[in-house]
C-alpha atoms as a PDB file:
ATOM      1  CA  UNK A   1      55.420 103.144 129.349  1.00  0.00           C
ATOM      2  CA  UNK A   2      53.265 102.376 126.144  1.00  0.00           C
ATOM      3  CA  UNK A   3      52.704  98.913 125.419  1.00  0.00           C
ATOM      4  CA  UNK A   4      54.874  97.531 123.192  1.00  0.00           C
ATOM      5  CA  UNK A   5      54.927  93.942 121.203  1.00  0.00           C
ATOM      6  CA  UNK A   6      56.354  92.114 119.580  1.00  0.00           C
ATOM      7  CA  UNK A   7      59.945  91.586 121.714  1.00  0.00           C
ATOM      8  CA  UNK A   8      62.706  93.267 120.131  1.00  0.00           C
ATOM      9  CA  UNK A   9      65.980  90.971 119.107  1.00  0.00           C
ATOM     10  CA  UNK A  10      68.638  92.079 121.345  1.00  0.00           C
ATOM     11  CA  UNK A  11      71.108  92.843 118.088  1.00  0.00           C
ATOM     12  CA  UNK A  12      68.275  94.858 116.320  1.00  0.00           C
ATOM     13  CA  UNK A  13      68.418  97.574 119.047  1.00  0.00           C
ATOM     14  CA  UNK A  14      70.363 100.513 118.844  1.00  0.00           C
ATOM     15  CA  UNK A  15      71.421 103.111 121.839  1.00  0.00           C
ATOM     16  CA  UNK A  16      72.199 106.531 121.902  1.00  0.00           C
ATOM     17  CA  UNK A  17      75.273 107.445 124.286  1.00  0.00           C
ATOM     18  CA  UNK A  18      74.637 110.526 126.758  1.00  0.00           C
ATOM     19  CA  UNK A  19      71.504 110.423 128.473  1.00  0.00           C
ATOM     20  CA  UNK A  20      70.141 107.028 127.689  1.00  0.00           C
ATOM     21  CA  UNK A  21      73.622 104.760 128.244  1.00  0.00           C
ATOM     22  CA  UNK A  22      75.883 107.610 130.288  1.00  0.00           C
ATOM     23  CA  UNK A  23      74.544 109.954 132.819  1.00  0.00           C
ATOM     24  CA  UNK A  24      75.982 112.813 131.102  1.00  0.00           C
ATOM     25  CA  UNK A  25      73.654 115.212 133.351  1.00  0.00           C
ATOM     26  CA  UNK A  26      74.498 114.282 136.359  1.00  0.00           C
ATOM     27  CA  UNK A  27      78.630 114.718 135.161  1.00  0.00           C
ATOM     28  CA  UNK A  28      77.581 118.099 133.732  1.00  0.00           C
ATOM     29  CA  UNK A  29      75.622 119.432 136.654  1.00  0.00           C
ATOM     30  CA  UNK A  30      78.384 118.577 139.602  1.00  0.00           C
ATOM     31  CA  UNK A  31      80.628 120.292 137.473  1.00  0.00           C
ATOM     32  CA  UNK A  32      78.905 123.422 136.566  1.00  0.00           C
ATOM     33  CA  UNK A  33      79.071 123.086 140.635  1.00  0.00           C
ATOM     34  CA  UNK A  34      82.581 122.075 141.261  1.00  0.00           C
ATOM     35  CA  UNK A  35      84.501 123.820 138.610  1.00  0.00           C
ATOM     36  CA  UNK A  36      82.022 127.300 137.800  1.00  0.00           C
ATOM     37  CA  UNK A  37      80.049 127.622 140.814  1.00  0.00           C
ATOM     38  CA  UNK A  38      77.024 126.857 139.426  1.00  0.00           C
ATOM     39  CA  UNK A  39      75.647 124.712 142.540  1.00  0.00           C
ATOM     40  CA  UNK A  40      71.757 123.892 142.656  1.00  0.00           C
ATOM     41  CA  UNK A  41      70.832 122.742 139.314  1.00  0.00           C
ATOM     42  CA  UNK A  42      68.655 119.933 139.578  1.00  0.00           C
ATOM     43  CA  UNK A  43      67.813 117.925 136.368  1.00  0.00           C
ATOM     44  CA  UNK A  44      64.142 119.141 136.296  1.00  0.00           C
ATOM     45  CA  UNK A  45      65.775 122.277 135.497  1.00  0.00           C
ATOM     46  CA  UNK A  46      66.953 121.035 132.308  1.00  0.00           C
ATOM     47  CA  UNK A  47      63.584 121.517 130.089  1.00  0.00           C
ATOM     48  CA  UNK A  48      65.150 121.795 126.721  1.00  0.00           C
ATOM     49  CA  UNK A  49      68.182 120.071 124.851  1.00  0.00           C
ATOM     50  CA  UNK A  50      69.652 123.136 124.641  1.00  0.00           C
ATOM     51  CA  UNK A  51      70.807 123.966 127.909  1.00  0.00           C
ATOM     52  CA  UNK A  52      71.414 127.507 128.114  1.00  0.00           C
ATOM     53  CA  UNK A  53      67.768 127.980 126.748  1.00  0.00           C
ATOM     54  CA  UNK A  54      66.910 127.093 130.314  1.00  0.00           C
ATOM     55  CA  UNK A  55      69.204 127.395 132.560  1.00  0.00           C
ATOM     56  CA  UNK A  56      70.536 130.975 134.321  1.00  0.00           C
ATOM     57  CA  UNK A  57      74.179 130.354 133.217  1.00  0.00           C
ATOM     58  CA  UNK A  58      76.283 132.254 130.604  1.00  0.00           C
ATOM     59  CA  UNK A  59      76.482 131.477 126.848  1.00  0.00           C
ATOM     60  CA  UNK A  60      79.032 129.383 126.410  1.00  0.00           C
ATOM     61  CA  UNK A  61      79.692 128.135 129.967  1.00  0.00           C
ATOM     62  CA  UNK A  62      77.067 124.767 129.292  1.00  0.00           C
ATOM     63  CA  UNK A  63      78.988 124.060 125.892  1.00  0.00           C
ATOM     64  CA  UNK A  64      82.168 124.418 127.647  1.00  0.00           C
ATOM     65  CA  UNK A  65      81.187 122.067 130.174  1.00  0.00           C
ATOM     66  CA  UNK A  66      79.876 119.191 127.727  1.00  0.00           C
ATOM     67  CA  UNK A  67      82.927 119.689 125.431  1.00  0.00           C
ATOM     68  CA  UNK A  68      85.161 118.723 128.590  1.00  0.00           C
ATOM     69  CA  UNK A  69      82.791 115.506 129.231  1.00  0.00           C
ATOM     70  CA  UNK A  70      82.799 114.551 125.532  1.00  0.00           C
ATOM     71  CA  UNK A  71      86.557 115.168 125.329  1.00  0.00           C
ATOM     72  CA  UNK A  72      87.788 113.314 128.500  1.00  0.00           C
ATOM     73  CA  UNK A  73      84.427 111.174 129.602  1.00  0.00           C
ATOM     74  CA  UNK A  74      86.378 109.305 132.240  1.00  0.00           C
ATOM     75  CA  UNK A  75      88.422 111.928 133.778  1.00  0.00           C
ATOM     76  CA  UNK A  76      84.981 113.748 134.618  1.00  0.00           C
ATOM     77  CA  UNK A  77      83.806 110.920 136.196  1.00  0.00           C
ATOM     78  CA  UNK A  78      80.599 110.429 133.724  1.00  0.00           C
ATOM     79  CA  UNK A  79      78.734 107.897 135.053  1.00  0.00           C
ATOM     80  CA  UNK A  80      76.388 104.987 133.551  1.00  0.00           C
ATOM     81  CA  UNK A  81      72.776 105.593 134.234  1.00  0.00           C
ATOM     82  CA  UNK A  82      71.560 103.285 137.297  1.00  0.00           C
ATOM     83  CA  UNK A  83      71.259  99.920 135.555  1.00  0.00           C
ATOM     84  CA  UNK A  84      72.915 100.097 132.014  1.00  0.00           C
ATOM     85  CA  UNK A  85      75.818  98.133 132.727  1.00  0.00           C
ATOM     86  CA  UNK A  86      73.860  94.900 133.845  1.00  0.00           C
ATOM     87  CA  UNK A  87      71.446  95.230 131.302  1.00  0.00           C
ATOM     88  CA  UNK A  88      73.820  96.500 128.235  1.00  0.00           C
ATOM     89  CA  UNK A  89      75.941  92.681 129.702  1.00  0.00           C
ATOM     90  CA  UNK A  90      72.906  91.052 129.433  1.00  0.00           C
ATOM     91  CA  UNK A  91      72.087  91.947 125.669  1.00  0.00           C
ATOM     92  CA  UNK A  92      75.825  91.920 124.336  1.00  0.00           C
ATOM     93  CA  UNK A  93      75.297  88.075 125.305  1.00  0.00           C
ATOM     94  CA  UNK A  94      73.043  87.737 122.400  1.00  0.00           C
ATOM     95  CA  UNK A  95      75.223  89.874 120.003  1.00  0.00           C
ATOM     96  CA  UNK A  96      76.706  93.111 118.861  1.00  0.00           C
ATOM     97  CA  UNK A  97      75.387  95.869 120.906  1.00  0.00           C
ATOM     98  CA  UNK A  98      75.140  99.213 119.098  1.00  0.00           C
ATOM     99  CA  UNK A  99      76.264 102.897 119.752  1.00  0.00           C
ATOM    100  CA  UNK A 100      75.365 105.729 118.075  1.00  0.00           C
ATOM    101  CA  UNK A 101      76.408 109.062 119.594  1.00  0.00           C
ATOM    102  CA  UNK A 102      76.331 112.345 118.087  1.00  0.00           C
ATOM    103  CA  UNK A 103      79.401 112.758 119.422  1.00  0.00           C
ATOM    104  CA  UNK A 104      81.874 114.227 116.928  1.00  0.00           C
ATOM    105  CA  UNK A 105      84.517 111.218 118.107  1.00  0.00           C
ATOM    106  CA  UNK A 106      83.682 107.804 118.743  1.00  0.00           C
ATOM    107  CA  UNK A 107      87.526 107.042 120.975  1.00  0.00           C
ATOM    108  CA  UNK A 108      86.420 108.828 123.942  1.00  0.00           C
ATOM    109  CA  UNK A 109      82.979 106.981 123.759  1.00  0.00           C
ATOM    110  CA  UNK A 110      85.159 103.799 123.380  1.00  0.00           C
ATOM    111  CA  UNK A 111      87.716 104.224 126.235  1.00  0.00           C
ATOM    112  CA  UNK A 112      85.200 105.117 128.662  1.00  0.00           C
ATOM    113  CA  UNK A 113      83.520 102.014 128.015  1.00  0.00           C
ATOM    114  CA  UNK A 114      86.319  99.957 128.047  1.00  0.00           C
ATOM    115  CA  UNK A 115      86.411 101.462 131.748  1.00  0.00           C
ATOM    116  CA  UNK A 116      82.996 100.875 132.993  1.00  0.00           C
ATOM    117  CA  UNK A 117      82.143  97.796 130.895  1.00  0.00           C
ATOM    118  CA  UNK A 118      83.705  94.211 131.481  1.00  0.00           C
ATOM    119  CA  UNK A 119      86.182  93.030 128.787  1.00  0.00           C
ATOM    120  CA  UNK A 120      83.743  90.380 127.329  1.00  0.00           C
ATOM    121  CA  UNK A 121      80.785  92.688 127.099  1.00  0.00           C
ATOM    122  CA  UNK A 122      82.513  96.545 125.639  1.00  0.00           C
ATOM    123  CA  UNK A 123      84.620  94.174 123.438  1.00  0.00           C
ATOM    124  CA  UNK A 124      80.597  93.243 121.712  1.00  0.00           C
ATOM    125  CA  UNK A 125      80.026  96.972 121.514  1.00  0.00           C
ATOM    126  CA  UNK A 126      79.947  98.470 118.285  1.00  0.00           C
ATOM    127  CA  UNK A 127      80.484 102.861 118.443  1.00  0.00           C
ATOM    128  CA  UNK A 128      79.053 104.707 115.713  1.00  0.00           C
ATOM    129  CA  UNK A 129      80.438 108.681 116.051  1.00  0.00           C
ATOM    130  CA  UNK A 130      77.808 110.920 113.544  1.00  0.00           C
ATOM    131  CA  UNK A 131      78.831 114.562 115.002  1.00  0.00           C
ATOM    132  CA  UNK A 132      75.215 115.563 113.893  1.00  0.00           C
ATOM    133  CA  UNK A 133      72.218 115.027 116.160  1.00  0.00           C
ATOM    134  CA  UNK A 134      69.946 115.202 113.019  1.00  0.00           C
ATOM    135  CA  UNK A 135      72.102 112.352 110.751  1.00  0.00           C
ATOM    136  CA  UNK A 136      71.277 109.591 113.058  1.00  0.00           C
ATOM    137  CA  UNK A 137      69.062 108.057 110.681  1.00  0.00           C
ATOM    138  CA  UNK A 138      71.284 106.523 107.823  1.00  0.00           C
ATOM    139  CA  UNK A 139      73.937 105.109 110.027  1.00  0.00           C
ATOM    140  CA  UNK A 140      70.727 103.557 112.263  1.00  0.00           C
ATOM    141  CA  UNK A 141      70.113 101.982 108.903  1.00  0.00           C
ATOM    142  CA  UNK A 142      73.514 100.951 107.714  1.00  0.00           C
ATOM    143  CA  UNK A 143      73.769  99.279 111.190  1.00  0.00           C
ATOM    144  CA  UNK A 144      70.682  96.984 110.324  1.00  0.00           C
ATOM    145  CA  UNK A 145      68.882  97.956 113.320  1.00  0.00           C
ATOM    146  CA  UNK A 146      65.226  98.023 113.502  1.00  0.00           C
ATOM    147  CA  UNK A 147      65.036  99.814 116.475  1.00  0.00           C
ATOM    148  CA  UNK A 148      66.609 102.673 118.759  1.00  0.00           C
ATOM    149  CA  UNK A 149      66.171 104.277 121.805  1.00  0.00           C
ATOM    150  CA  UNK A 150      67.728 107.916 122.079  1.00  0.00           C
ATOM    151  CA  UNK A 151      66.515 110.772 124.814  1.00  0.00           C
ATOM    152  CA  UNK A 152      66.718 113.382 122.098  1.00  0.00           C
ATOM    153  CA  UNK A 153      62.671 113.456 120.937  1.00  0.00           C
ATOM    154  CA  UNK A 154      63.659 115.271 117.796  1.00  0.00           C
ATOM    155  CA  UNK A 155      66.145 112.128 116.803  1.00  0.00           C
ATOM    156  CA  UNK A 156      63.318 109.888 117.425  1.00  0.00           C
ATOM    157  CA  UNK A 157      60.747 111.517 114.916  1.00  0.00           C
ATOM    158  CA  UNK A 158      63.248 111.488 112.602  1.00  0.00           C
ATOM    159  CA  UNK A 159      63.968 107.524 113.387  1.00  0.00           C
ATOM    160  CA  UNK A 160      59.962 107.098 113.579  1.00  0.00           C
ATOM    161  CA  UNK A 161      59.732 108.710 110.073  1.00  0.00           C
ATOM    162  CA  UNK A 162      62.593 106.659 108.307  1.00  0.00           C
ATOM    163  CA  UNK A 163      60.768 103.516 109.476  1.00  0.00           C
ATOM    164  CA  UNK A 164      62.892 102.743 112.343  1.00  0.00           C
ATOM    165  CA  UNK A 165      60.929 101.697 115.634  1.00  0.00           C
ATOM    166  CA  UNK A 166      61.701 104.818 118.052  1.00  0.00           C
ATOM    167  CA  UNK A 167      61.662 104.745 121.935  1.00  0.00           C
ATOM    168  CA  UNK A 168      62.399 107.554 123.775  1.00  0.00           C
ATOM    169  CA  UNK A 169      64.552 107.359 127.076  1.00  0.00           C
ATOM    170  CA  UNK A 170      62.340 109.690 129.262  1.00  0.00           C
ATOM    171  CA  UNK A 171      64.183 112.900 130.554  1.00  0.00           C
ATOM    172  CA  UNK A 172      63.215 116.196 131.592  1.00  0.00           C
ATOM    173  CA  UNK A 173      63.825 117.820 128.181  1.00  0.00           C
ATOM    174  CA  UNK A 174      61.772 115.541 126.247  1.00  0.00           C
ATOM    175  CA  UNK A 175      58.502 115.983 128.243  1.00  0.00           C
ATOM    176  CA  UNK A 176      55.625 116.619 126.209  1.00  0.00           C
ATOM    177  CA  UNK A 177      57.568 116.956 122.676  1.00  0.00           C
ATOM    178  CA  UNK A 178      56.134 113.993 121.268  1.00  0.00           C
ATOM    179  CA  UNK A 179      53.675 110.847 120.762  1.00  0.00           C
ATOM    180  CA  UNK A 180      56.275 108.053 120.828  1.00  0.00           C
ATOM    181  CA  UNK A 181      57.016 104.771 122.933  1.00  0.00           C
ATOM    182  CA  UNK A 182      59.140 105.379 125.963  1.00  0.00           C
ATOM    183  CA  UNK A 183      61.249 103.820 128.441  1.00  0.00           C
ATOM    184  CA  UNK A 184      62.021 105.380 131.623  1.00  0.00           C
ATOM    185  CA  UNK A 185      64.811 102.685 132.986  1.00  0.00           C
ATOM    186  CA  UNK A 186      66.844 100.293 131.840  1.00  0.00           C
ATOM    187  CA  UNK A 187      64.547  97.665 133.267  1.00  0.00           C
ATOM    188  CA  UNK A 188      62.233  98.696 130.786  1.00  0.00           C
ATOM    189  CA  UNK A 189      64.840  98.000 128.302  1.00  0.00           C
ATOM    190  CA  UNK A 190      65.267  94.656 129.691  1.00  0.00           C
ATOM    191  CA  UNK A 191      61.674  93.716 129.372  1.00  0.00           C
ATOM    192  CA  UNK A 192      61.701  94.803 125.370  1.00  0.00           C
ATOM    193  CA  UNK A 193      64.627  92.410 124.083  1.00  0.00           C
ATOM    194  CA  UNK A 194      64.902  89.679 126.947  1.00  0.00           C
END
């Protein structure tokens, strides 16, 4: 991780949904497995935010598989990544923790948190729905949030540019695609706002 001061106030921080809070790649690859027999894709694999750019599946088949997470997140089973539920209960201590998703639909976002999340802690979560990866930026702003941390390295530029302090969530697509601060767990969360 780059070194990064000063602390960040816990209601300043923004997260994006899939693949920093929700483990939306390990939901997608079991059931590319379970449902399309697509079985062996590891998340190495996935090199580029647009899936079928580098996978060996058929067009279509990877959005058909995120629309049914982003439509029904519980009923696939998404998962939070390992540690965002302590951490994200930590933070909502200190105040309004907030979502923005490029989800088109902020409900499904909502419902599944509402089933991970304890009451006391989803009820302090704010869910910001955009439907456009690149219009993060104004409602980042609107929010009043100095900083965010997103896995898309394209979103973060665009954060970095607006002003906004931009930390990646290190995946497998974002490798390499930029010069930014990154976090690689949610520990590393922890230690920039508590």
């Amino acid at each position: 991780m780059h070194t990064h001061t000063p602390r960040i106030l816990p209601a300043e921080i923004g997260f994006d949904f899939d693949g920093v809070i929700a483990d939306t790649v390990e939901a997608f690859i079991r059931i590319a497995c379970e449902q399309y027999g697509y079985c062996g894709i590891c998340p190495e694999q996935i090199t580029h935010f647009s899936v079928e750019s580098c996978l060996p599946m058929e067009a279509g088949l990877a959005e058909t598989i995120f629309l049914q997470i982003l439509r029904d997140s519980v009923g696939t089973g998404l998962l939070p990544m390992p540690g965002a539920v302590e951490v994200l209960g930590e933070l909502s201590r200190h105040g309004r923790v907030s979502v923005v998703t490029a989800r088109p639909e902020a409900e499904p976002v909502r419902v599944w948190l509402q089933t991970i999340f304890p009451e006391p802690v989803w009820q302090r979560m704010q869910v910001t729905a955009v439907g456009d990866h690149d219009d993060k930026v104004r409602h980042v702003k609107a929010l009043g949030l100095s900083a965010f941390i997103d896995d898309r390295a394209e979103t973060c530029m665009q954060l970095h540019h607006a002003g906004i302090e931009a930390i990646v969530f290190s995946q497998p697509w974002n490798q390499n695609r930029h010069a930014l601060p990154t976090v690689r767990t949610w520990a590393e969360i922890r230690d920039l706002c508590l």
